[in-house]
C-alpha atoms as a PDB file:
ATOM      1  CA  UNK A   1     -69.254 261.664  -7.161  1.00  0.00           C
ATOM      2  CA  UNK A   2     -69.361 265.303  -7.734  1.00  0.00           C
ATOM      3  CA  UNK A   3     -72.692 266.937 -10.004  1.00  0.00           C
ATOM      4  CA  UNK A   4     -70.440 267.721 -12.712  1.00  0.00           C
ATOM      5  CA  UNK A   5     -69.299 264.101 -12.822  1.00  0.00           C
ATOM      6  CA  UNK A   6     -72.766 263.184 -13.015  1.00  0.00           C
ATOM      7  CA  UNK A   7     -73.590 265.153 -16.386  1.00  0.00           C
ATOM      8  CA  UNK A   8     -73.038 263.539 -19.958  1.00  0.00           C
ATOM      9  CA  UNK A   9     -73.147 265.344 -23.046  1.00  0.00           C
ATOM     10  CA  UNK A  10     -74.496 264.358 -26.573  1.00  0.00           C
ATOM     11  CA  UNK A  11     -74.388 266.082 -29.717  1.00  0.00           C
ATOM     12  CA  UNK A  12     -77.989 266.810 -30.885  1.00  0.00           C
ATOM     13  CA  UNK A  13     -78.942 267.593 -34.677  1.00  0.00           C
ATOM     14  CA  UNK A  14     -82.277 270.091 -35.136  1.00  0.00           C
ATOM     15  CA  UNK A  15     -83.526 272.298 -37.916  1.00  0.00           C
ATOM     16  CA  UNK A  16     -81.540 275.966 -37.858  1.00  0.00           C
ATOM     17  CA  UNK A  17     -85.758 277.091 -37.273  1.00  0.00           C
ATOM     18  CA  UNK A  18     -86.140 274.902 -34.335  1.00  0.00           C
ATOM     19  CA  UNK A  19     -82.764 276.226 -32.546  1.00  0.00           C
ATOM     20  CA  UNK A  20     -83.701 279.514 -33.250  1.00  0.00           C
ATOM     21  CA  UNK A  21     -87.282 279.431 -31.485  1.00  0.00           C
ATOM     22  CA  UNK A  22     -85.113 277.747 -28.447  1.00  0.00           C
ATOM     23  CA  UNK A  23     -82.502 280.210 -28.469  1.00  0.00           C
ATOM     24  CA  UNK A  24     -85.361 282.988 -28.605  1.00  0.00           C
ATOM     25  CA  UNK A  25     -87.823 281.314 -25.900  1.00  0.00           C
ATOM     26  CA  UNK A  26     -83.938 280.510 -23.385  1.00  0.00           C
ATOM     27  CA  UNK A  27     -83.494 283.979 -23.586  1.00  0.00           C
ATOM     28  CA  UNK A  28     -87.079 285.222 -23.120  1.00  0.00           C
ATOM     29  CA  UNK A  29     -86.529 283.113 -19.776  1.00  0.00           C
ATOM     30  CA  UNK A  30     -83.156 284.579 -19.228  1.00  0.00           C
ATOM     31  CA  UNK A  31     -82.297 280.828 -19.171  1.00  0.00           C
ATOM     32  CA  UNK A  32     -79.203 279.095 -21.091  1.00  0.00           C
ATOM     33  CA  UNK A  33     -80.680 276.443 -23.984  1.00  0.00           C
ATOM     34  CA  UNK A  34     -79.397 273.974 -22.205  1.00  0.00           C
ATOM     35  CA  UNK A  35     -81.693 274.488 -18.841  1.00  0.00           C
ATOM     36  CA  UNK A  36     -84.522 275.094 -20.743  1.00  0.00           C
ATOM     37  CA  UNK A  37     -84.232 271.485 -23.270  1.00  0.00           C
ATOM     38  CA  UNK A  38     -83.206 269.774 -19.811  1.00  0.00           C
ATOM     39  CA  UNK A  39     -86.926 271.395 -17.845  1.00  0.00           C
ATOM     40  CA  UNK A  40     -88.546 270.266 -21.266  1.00  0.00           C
ATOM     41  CA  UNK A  41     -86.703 266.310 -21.535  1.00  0.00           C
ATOM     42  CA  UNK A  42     -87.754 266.244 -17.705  1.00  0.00           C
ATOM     43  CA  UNK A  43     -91.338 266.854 -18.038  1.00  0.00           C
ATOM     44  CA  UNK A  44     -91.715 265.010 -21.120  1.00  0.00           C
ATOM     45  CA  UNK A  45     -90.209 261.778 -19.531  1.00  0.00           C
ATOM     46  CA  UNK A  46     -91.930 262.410 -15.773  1.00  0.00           C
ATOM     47  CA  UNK A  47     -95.450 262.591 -18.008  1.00  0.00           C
ATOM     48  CA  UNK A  48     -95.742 266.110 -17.573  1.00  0.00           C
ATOM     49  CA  UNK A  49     -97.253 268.859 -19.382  1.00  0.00           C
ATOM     50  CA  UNK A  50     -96.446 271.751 -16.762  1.00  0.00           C
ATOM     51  CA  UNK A  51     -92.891 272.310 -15.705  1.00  0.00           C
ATOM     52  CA  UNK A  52     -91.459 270.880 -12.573  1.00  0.00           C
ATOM     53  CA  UNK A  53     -88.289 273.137 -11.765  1.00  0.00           C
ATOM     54  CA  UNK A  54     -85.461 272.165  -9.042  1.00  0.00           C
ATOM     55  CA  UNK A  55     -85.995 275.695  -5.803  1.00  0.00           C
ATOM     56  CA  UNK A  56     -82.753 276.607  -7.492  1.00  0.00           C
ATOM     57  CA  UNK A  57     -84.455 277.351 -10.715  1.00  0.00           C
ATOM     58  CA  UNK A  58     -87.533 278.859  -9.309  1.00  0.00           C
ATOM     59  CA  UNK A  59     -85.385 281.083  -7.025  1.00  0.00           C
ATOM     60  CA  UNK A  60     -82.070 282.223  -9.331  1.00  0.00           C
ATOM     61  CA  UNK A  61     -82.867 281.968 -12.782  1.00  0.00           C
ATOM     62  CA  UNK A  62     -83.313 285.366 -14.026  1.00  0.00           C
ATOM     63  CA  UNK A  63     -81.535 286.845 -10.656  1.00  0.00           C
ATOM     64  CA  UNK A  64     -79.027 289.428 -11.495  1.00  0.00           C
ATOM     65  CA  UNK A  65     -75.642 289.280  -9.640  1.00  0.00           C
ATOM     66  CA  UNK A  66     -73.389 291.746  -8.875  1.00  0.00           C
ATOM     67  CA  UNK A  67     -70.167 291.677  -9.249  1.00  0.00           C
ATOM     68  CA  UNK A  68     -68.986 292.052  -5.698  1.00  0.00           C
ATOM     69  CA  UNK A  69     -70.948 288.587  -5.113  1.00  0.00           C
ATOM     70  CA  UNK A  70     -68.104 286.212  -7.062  1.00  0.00           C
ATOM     71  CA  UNK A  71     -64.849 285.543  -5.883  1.00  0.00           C
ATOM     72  CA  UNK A  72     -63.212 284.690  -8.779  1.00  0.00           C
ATOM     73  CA  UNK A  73     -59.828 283.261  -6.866  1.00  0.00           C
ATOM     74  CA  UNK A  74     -61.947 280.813  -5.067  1.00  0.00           C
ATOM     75  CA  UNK A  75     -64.691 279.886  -8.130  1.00  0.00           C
ATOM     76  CA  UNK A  76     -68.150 281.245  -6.232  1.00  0.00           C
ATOM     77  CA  UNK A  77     -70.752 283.487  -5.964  1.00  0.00           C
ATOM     78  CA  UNK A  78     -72.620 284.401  -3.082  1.00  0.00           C
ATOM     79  CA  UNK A  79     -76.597 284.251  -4.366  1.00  0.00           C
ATOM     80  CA  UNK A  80     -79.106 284.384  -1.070  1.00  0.00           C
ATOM     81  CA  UNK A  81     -76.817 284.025   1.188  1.00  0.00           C
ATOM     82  CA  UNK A  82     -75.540 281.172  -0.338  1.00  0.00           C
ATOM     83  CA  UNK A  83     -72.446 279.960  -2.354  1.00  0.00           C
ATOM     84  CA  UNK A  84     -72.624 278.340  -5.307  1.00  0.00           C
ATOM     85  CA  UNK A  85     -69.881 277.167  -8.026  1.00  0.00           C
ATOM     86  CA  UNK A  86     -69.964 278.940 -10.928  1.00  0.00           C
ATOM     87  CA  UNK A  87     -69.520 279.193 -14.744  1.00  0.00           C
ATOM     88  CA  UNK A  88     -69.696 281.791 -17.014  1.00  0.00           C
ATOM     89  CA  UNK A  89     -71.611 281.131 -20.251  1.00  0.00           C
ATOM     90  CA  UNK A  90     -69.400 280.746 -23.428  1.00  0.00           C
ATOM     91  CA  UNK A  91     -66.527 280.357 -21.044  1.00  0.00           C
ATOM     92  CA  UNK A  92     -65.715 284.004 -20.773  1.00  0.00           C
ATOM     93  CA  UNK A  93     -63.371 285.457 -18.152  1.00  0.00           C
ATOM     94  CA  UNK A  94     -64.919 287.115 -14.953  1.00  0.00           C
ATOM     95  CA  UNK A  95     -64.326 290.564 -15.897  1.00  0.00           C
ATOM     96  CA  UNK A  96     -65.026 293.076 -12.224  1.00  0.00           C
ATOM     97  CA  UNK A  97     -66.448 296.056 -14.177  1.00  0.00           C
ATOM     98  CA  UNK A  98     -69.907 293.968 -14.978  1.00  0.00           C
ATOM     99  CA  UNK A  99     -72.549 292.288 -13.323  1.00  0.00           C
ATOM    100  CA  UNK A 100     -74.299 289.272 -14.726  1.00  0.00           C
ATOM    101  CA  UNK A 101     -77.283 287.146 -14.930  1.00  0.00           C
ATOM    102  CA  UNK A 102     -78.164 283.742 -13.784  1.00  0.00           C
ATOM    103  CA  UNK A 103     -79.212 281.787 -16.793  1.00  0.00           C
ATOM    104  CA  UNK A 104     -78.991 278.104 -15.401  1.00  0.00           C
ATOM    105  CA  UNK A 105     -78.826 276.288 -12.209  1.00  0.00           C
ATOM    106  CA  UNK A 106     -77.250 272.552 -11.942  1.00  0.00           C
ATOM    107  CA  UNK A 107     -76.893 271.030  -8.558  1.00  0.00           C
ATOM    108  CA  UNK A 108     -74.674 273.353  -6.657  1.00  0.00           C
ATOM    109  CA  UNK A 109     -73.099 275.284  -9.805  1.00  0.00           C
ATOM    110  CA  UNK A 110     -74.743 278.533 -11.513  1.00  0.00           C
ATOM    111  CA  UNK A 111     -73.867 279.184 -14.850  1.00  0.00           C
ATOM    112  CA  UNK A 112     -73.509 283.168 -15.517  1.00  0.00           C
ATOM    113  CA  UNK A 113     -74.163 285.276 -18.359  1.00  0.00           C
ATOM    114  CA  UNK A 114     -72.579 288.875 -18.587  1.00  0.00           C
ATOM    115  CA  UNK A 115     -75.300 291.618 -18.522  1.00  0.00           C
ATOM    116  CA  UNK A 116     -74.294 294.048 -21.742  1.00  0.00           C
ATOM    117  CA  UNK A 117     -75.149 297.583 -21.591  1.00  0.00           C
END
């Protein structure tokens, strides 16, 4: 079973205040909402009051990426010396002219957000 066959999704209701102050403290951590409620459901449930991130969070997250690093034909990126799958947040086409920022790591795949001048 692949990691991406190992990850469910749910729809989850909060106040438009709540989101907000997620979306705001996400990007503060140049992190995706998604990584940050998953490192927050994780120490909740583990009894935790101080984060427990995977090495791939403590090492990428926040990394910037150039573009020569992702092969876009074969779905990687070289981070470390190491390839990873990849997404790009949003879903947005790798465009060659940009380089972007690690927001979130899962198991073996990065997700990627473009870095806006």
């Amino acid at each position: 079973m692949s990691p991406v066959d190992d990850i469910a999704t749910f729809l989850l209701r909060l106040p438009k205040e709540l989101k907000v102050r997620l979306e705001a403290k996400a990007k503060e951590q140049n992190r995706s909402v998604n990584s940050l409620l998953q490192t927050i459901i994780e120490d909740f449930l583990n009894g935790k009051r101080q984060s427990t991130v995977s090495l791939e969070n403590r090492q990428f997250i926040g990394q910037v990426v150039e573009n020569r690093q992702i092969d876009p034909d074969n779905g990687l990126v070289q981070v470390n010396g190491i390839y990873y799958r990849y997404l790009i947040e949003s879903n947005l086409e790798f465009d060659s002219k940009i380089n972007y920022i690690v927001i979130e790591a899962n198991g073996n795949i990065l997700t990627l957000r473009p870095m806006v001048h």
